[in-house]
Protein backbone atom coordinates (compact mmCIF):
# COMPACT_ATOMS: atom_id res chain seq x y z
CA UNK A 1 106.64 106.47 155.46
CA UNK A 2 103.75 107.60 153.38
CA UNK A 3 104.39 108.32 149.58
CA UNK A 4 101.91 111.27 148.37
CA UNK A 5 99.72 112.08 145.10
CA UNK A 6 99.64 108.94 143.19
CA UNK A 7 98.10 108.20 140.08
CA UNK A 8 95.29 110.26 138.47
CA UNK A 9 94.74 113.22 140.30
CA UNK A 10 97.23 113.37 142.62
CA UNK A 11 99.81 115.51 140.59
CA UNK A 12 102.63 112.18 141.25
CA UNK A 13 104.03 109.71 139.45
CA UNK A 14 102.51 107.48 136.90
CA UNK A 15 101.50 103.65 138.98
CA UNK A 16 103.08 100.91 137.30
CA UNK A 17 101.44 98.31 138.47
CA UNK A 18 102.44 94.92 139.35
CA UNK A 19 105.31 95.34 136.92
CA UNK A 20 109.02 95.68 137.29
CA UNK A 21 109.71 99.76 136.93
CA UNK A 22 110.87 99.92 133.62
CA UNK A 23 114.43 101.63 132.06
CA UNK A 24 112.16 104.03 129.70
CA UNK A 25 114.20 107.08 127.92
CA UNK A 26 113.34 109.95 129.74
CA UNK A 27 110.25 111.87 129.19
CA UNK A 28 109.22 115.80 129.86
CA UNK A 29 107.63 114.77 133.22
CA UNK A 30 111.20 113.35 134.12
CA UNK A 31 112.87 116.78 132.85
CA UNK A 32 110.02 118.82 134.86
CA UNK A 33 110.77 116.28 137.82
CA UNK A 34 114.43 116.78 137.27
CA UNK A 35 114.77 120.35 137.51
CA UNK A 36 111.90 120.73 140.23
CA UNK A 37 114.32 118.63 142.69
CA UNK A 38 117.03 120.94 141.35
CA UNK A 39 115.82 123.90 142.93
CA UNK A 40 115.37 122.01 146.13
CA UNK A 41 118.78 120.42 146.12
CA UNK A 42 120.39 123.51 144.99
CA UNK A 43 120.32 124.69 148.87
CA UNK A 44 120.03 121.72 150.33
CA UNK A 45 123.46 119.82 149.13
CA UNK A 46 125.01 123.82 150.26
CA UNK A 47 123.35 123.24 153.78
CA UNK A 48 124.67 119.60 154.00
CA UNK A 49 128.30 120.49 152.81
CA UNK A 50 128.54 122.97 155.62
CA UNK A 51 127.15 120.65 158.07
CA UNK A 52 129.64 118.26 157.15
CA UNK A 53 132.57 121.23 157.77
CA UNK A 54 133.35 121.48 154.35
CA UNK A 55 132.52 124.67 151.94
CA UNK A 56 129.05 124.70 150.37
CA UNK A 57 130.10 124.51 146.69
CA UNK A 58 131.34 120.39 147.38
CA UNK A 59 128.03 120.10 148.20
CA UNK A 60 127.11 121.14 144.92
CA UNK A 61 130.30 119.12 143.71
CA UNK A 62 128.38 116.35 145.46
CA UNK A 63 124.86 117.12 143.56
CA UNK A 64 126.28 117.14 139.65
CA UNK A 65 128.36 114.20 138.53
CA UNK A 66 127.29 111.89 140.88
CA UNK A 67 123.54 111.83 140.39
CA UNK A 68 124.39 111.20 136.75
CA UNK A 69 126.43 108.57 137.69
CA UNK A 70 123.35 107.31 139.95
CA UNK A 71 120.43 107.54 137.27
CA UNK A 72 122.73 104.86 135.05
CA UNK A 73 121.69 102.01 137.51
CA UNK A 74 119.04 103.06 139.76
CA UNK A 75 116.02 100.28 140.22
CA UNK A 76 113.91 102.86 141.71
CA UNK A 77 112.71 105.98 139.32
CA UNK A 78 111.89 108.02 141.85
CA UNK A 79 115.21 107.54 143.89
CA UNK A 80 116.90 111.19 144.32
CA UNK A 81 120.82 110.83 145.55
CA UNK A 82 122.80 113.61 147.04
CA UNK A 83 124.18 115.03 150.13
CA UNK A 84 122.19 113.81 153.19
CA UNK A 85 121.77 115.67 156.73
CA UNK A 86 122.82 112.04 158.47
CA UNK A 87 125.75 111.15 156.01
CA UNK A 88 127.09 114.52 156.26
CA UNK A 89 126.93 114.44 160.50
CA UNK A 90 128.44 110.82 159.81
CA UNK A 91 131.32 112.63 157.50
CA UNK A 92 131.69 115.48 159.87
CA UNK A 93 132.15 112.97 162.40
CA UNK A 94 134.80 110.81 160.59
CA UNK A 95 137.32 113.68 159.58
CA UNK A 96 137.19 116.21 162.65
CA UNK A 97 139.84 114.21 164.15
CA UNK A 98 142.15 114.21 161.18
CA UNK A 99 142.13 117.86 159.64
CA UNK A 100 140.39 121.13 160.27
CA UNK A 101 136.91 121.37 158.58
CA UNK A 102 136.90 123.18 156.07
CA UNK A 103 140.99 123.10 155.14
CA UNK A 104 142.38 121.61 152.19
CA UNK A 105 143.50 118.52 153.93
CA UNK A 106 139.85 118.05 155.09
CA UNK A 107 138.24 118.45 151.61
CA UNK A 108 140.75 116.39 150.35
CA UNK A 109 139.70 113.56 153.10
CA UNK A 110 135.88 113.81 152.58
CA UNK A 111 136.76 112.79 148.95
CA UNK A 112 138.74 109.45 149.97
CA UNK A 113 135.86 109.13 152.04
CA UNK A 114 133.02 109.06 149.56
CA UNK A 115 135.56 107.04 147.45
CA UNK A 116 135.24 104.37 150.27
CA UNK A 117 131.79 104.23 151.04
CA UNK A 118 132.04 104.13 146.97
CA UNK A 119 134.05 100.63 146.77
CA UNK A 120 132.10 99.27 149.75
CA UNK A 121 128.90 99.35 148.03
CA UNK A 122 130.25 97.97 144.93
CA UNK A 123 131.30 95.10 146.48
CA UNK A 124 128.09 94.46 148.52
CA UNK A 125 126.73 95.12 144.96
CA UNK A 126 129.14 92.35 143.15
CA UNK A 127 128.07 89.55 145.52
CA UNK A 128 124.83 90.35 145.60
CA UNK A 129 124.11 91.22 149.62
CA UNK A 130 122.06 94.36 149.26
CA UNK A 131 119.73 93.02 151.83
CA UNK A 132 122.59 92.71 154.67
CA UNK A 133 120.81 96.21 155.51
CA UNK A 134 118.12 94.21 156.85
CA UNK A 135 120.23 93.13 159.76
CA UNK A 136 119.87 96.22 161.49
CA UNK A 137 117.55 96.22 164.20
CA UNK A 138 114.71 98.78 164.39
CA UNK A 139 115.22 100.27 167.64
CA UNK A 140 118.70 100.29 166.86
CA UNK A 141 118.28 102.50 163.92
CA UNK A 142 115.53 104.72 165.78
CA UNK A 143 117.86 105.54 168.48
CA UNK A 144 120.65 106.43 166.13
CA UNK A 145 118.07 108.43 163.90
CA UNK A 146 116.86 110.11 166.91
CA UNK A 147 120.32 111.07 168.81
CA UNK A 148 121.83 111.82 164.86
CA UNK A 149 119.12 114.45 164.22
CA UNK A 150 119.21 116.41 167.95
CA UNK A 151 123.30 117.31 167.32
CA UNK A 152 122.34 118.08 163.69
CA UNK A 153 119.78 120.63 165.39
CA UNK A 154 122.64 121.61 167.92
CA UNK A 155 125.75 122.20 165.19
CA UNK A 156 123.29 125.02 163.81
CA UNK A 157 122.98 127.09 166.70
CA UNK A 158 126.06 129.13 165.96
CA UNK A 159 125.53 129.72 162.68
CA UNK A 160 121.71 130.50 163.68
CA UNK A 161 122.73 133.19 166.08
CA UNK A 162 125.00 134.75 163.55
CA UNK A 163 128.25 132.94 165.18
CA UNK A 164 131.35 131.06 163.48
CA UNK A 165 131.89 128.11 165.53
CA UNK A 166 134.93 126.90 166.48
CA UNK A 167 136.96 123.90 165.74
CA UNK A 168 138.61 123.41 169.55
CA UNK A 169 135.38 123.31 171.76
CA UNK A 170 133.45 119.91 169.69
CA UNK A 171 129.96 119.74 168.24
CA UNK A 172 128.10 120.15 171.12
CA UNK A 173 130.77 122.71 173.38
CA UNK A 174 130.53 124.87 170.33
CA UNK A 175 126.62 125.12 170.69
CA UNK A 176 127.08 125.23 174.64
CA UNK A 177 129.40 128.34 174.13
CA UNK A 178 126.86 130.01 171.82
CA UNK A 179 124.38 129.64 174.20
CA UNK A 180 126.08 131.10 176.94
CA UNK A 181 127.25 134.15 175.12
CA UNK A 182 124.05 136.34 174.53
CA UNK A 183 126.14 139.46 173.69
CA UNK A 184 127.52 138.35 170.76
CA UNK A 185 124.46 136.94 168.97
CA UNK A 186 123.40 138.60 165.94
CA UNK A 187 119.92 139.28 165.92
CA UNK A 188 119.60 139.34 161.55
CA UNK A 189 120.94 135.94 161.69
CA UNK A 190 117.94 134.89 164.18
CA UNK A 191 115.76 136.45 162.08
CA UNK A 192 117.22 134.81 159.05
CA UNK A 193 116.97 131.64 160.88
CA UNK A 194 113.55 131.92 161.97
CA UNK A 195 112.04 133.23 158.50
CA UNK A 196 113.74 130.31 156.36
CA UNK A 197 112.42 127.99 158.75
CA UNK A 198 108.80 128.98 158.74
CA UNK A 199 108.79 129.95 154.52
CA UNK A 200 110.21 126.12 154.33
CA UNK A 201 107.44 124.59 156.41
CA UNK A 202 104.92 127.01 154.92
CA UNK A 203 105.94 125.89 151.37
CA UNK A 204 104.79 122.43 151.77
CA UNK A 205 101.47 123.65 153.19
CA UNK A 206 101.59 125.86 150.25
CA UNK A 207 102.17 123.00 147.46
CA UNK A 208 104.85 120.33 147.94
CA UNK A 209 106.31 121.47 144.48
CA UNK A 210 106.59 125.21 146.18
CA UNK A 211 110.93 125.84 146.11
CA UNK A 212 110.50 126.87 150.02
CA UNK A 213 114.34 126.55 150.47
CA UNK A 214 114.97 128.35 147.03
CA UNK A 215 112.88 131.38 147.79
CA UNK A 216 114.47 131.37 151.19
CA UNK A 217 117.52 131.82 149.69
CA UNK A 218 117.42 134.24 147.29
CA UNK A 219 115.26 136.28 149.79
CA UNK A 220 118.88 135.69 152.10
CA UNK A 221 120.85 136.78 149.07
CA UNK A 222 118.97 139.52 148.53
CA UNK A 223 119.02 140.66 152.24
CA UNK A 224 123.12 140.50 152.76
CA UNK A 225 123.20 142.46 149.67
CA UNK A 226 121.21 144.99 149.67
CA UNK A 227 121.21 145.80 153.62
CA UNK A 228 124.97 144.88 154.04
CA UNK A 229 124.28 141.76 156.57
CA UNK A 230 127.49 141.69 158.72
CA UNK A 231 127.13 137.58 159.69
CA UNK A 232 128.91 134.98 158.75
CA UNK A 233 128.27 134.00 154.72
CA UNK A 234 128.96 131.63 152.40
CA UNK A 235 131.90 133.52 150.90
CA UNK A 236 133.46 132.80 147.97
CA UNK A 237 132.45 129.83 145.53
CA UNK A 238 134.41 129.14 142.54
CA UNK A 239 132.15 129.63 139.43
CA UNK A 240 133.89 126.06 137.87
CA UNK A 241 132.80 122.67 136.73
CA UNK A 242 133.76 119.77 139.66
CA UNK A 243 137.82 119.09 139.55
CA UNK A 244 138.13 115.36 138.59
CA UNK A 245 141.21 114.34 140.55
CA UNK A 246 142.47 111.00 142.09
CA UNK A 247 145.29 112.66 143.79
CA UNK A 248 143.94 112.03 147.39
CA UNK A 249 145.40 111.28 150.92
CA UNK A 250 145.45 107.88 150.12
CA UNK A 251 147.94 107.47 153.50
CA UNK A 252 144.30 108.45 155.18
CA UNK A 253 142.84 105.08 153.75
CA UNK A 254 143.42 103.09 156.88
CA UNK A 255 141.60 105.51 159.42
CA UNK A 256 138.53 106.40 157.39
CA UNK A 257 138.13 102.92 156.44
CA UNK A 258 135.75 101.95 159.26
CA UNK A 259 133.57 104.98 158.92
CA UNK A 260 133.21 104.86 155.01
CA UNK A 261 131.80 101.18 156.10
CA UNK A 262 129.68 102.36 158.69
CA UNK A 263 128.12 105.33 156.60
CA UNK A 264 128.17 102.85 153.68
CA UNK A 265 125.86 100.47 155.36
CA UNK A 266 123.85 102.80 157.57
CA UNK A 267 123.33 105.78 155.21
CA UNK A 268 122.22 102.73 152.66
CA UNK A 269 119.63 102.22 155.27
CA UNK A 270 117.51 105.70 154.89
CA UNK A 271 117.81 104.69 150.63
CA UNK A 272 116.37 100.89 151.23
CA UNK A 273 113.41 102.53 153.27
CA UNK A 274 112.67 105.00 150.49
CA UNK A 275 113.23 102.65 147.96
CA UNK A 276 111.04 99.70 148.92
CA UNK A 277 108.77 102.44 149.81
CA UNK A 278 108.05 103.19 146.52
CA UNK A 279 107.92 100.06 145.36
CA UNK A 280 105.36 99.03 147.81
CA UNK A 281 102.93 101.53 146.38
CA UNK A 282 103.40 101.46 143.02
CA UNK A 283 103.48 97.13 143.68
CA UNK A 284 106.69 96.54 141.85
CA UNK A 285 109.73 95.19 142.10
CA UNK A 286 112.92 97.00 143.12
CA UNK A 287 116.72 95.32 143.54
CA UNK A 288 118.80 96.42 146.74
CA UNK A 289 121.91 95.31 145.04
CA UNK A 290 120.88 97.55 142.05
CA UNK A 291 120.90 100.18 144.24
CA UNK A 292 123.80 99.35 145.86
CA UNK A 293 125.29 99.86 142.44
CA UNK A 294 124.02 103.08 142.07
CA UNK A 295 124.74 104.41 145.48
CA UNK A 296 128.42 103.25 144.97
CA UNK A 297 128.65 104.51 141.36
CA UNK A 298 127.32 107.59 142.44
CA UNK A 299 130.04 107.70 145.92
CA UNK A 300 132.84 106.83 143.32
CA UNK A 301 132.03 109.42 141.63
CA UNK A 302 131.59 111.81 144.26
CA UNK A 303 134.88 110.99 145.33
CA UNK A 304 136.63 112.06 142.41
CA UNK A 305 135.05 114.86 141.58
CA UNK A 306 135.60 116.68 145.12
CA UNK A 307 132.26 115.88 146.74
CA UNK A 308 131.65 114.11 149.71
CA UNK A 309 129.59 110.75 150.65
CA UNK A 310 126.02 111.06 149.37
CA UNK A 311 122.71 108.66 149.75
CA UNK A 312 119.54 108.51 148.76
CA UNK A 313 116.99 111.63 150.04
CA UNK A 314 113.71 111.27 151.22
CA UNK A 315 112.37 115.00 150.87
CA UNK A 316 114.15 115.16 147.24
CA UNK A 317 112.74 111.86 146.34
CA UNK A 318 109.11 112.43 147.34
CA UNK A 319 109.83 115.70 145.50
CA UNK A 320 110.50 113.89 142.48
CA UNK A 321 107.51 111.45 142.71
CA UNK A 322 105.11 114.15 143.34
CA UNK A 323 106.78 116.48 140.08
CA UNK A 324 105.56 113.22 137.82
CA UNK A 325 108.45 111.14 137.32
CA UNK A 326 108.55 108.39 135.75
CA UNK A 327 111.80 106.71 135.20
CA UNK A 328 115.10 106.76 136.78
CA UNK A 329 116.39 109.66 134.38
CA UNK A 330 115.12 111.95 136.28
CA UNK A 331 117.74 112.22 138.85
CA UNK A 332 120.33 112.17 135.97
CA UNK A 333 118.24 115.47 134.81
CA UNK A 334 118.85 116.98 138.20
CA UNK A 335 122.65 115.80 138.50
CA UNK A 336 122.92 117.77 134.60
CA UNK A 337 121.06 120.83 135.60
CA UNK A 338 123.07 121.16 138.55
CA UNK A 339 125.99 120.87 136.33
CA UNK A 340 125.22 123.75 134.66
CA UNK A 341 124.23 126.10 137.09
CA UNK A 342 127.67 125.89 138.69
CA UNK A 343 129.56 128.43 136.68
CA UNK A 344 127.00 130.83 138.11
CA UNK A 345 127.30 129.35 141.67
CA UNK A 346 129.46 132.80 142.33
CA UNK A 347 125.44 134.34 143.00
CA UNK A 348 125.32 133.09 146.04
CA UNK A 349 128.17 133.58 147.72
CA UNK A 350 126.34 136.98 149.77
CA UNK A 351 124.25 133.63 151.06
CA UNK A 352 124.37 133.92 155.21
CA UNK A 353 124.97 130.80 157.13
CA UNK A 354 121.83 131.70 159.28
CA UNK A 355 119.70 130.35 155.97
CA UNK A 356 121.54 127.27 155.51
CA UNK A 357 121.03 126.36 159.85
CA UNK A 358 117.44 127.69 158.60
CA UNK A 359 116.74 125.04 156.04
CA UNK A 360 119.11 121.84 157.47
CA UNK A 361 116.71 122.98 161.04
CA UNK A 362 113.39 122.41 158.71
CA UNK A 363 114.54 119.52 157.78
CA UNK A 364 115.74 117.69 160.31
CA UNK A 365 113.58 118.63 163.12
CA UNK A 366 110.80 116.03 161.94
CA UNK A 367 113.45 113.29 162.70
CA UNK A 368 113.63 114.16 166.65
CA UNK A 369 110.06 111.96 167.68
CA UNK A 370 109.77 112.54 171.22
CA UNK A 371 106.51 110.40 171.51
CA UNK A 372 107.98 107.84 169.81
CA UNK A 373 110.71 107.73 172.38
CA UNK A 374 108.40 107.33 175.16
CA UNK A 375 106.19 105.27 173.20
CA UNK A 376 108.32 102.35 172.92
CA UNK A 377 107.98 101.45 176.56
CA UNK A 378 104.81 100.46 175.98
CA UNK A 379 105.36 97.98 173.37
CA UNK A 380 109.12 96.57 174.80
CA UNK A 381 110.88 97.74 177.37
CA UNK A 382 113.74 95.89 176.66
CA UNK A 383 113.88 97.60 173.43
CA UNK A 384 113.32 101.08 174.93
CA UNK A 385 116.28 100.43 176.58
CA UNK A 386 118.23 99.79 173.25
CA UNK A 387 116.66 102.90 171.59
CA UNK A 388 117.61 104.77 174.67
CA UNK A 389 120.99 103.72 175.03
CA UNK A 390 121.87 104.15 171.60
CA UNK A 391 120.60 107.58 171.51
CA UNK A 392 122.24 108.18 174.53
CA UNK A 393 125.24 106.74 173.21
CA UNK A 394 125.34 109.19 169.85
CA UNK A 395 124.90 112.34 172.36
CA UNK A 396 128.23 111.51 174.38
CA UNK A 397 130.66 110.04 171.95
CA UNK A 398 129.47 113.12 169.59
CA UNK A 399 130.98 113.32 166.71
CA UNK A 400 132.15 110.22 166.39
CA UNK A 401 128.44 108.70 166.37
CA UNK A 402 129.08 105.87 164.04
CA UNK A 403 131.31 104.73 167.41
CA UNK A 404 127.28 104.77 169.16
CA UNK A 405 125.89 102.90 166.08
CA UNK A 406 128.34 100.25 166.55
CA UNK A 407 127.95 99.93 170.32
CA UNK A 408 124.20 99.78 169.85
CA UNK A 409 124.49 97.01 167.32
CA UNK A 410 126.28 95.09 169.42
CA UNK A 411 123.98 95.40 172.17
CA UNK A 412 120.95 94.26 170.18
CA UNK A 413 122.75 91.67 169.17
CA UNK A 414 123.39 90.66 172.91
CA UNK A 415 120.37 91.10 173.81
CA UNK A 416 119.23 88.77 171.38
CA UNK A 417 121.59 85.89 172.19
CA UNK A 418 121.12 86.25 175.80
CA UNK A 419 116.93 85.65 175.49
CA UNK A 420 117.43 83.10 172.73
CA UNK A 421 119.82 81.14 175.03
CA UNK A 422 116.55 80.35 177.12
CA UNK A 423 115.33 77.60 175.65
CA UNK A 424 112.05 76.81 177.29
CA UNK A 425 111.56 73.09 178.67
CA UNK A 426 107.80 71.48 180.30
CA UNK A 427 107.97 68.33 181.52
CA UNK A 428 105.46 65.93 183.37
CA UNK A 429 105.19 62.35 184.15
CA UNK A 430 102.57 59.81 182.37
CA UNK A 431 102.64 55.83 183.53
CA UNK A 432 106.14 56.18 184.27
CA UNK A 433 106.78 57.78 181.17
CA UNK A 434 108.78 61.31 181.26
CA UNK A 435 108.16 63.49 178.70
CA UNK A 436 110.61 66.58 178.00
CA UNK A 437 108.87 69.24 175.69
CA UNK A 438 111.52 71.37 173.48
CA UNK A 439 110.49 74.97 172.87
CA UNK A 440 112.19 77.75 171.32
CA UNK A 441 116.13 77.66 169.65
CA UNK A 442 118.48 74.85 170.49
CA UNK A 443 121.53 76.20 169.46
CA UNK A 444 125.08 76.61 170.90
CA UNK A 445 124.16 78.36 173.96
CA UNK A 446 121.02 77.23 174.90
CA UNK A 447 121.70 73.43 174.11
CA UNK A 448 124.01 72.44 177.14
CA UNK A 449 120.24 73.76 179.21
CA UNK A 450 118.66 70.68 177.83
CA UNK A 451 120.85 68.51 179.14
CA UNK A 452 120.77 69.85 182.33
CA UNK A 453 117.05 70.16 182.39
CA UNK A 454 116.78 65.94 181.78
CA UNK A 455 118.94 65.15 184.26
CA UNK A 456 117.40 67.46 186.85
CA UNK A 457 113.95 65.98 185.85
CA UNK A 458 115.45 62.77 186.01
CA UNK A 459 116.45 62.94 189.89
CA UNK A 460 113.26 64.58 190.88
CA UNK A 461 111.15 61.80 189.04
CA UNK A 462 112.78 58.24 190.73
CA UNK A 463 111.84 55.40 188.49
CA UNK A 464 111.70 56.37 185.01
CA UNK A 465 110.79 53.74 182.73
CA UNK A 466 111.22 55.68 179.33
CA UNK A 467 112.06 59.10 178.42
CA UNK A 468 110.42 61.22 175.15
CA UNK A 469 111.49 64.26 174.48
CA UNK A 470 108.89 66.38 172.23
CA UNK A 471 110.25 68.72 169.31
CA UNK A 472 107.33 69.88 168.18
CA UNK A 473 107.56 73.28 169.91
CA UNK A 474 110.85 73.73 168.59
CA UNK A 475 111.93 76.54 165.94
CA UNK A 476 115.18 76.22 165.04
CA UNK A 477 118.20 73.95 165.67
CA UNK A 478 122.11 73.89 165.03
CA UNK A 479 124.44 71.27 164.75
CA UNK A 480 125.55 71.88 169.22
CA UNK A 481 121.92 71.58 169.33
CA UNK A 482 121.26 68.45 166.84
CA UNK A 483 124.88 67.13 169.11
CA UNK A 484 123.59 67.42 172.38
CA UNK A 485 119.98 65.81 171.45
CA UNK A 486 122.39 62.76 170.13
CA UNK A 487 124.08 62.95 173.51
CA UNK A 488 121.29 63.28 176.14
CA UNK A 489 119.57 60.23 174.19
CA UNK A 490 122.69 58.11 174.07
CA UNK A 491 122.85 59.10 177.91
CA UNK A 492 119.52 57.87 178.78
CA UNK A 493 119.79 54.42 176.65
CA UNK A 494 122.93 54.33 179.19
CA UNK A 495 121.18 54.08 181.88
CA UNK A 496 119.09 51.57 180.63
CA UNK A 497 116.21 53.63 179.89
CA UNK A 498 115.01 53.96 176.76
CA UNK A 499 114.40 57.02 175.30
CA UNK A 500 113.10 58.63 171.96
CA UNK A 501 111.97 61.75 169.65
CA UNK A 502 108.85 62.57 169.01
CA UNK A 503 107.40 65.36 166.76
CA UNK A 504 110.57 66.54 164.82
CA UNK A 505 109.32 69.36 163.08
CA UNK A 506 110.25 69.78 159.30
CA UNK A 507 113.23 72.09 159.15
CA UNK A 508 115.30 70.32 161.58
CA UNK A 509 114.56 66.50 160.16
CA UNK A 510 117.73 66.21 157.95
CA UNK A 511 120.28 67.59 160.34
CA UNK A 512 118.93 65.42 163.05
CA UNK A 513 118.66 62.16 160.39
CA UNK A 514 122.21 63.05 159.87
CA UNK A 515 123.38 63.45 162.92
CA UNK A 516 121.58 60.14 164.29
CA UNK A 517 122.36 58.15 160.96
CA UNK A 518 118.32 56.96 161.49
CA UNK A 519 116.16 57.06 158.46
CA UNK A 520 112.63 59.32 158.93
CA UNK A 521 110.74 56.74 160.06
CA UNK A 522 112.35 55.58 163.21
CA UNK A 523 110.84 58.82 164.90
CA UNK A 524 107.57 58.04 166.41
């Protein structure tokens, strides 16, 4: 991920340098910076909300209160938190089973929700393992990625074609009955579709501070209004500050616990990868488990105030960077401004549905990267499989993705025991000396191999007057490993041929001192 127009000249942010990003008060580049991402997030947190079945104003809910909340412990200044196109597929996915989107029941449940994801980042926060995001594998997270944006793409094809989906046919059945139903497409709404998709890839072209999406929509607004567009619109939005309420379904707590991990952890992802981003390029430091904090101050909020989960935004964020911001204020600018434009939310309530599919199709569709998909054969096939599998995996057990993210965790995970387990052994014969070379992991599983491997070379050999088994080729060891070396040594000495280490590298000398109750200097 590149991060634009640093520095002099380039209309960004102000370089820091090797140091830490500081906790400045905000400037008037943070204020233009905050209210630049408002107009962006304005229609995108509207786009999200609807894409995660619940009415567009608790995406603006989701845009005021919480960002505040975020810009108290942010690390990274140029971080922008809201609704998400991923975290709201994720929160779609999580509550279509237990109410109908859009219902009271179902706002009320994508508010326990964020309050979950909320507490789970807190406590990764408190004991400081903001870097368990680390864990996730690469072509893990490009399959997901890949298979999360394609049903993003297909949930807007009935609002693109001027159609109210359904609740009864699914994410993808609702897009397969769409297609199939030419007659009852409404041809403004493809127009709609197609203009706010080429005047929101035209506006970065343009200038990346152009409001693309803005201008979109108040060209939509316009358009239902004054021509008396007969599609399906936003309807009405309640011209009201967010309700702060903790009277949820807490009875729901049990089934949405899983998913508010998952989305806590993977939607975490997307902000680490922006965040160390930054950092990268501006060379300073940045805290995971400060933004942890954030992210979970900012879902806590969320959840109270009737929002949904949020995360941290990549288009918003470069946004802000490129608008001049400086310090981590500037989101807390945004999260105030949008705070006051609500009472006037009621404009935009003539919005058609065709703009939102417009602008969530804009900016999703970069996240599909076909080449990439068939690129990865090249470099591993073994991990083409796993990128496959898990995109695969998110297409058929739509919506309930984070079920595919799972699944392809655990077979990277696999995957890696299985090839680790194959500890690599040489072995050749000098003066009646065998020597056994080590390479790779000993550990649990591929220990018992070593054994097996001596005594097989053992038989083959005849007379054996001493046995040496090399470590130098060995990475790492566990105590089954360190156990077995003890064994296959005490075995050979058995026999009445003695045997001995040679080359114990330095990371595994204490547990194997320990575990053979021989000082250092008995190994040759």
């Amino acid at each position: 991920m590149s991060v634009r127009g640093a520095g002099k000249g380039g209309g960004g942010g102000p370089v820091v340098g090797a140091a830490a990003w500081s906790a400045r008060r905000a400037t008037s580049r943070d204020v233009v910076a905050g209210l630049s991402v408002t107009l962006l997030i304005i229609p995108q947190s509207m786009a999200y909300a609807e894409l995660a079945g619940l009415p567009s104003v608790h995406g603006l809910y989701a845009s005021a209160l919480p960002l505040i909340a975020a810009g108290l412990f942010a690390s990274c200044p140029y971080l922008q938190s809201g609704p998400v196109a991923l975290t709201a597929l994720l929160t779609h996915g999580a509550l279509v089973t237990i109410a109908a989107p859009g219902s009271p029941e179902y706002v009320g449940a994508a508010a326990l929700l964020a309050l979950i994801v909320g507490i789970t980042r807190l406590a990764i926060a408190l004991v400081r393992a903001g870097k368990v995001t680390y864990l996730m594998s690469q072509p893990v997270v490009r399959g997901f990625t890949s298979g999360a944006a394609i049903l993003i793409l297909l949930s807007q094809f009935p609002s693109a074609l001027g159609l109210t989906a359904s609740g009864e046919s699914g994410l993808v059945g609702n897009t397969v009955q769409a297609l199939l139903s030419p007659g009852t497409w409404n041809a403004a709404a493809i127009v709609l579709t197609v203009l706010t998709v080429s005047i929101t890839l035209l506006a970065r072209r343009i200038h990346p501070l152009f409001p693309g999406a803005l201008v979109a929509v108040l060209g939509g607004v316009l358009f239902a209004t004054l021509a008396g567009y007969r599609g399906p619109i936003v309807g009405t939005i309640p011209g009201s500050l967010p309700p702060i309420s903790l009277a949820l379904s807490w009875n729901l707590v049990p089934a949405l616990f899983l998913p508010g991990v998952v989305i806590a952890l993977v939607g975490f992802a997307e902000t680490t990868a922006i965040a160390r981003s930054f950092a990268t390029h501006d060379r300073a430091r940045w805290s995971p488990d400060r933004e942890f904090l954030a992210q979970g101050a900012a879902n806590v909020v969320s959840g109270i105030c009737g929002g949904m989960p949020v995360d941290g935004s990549l288009s918003r964020s470069s946004l802000n960077h490129l608008s001049g911001a400086g310090t981590r204020w500037s989101g807390a600018i945004t999260g105030v401004a949008v705070l006051v434009f609500l009472p006037f939310a009621g404009v935009l309530s003539a919005l058609p549905k065709a703009v939102l599919a417009g602008i969530v199709i804009a900016a999703v569709g970069s996240l599909v990267r076909p080449r990439l998909l068939v690129n990865v054969w090249t470099l591993s096939r073994i991990q083409a499989l796993v990128v496959w599998f898990t995109l695969a995996l998110c297409l058929l057990l739509a919506p309930r993705i984070e079920q595919a993210l799972l699944l392809g965790i655990l077979v990277s995970l696999a995957i890696h025991v299985w090839r680790e387990r194959r500890a690599g052994f040489d072995s050749w014969m000098e003066d009646g000396v065998l020597h056994l070379e080590v390479k790779g992991i000993l550990w649990f599983a591929s220990a018992p191999r070593l054994e097996e491997a001596l005594m097989s070379r053992l038989t083959d050999a005849g007379r054996v007057s001493e046995v040496v088994i090399h470590l130098e080729g060995l990475g790492r060891i566990d105590l089954t490993g360190a156990l077995v070396l003890k064994r296959v040594v005490e075995e050979t000495r058995a026999m009445g041929i003695p045997s001995s280490l040679r080359g114990v590298p330095p990371q595994a000398r204490e547990l194997i001192d320990n575990i053979f109750g021989m000082p250092p200097a008995t190994y040759l």
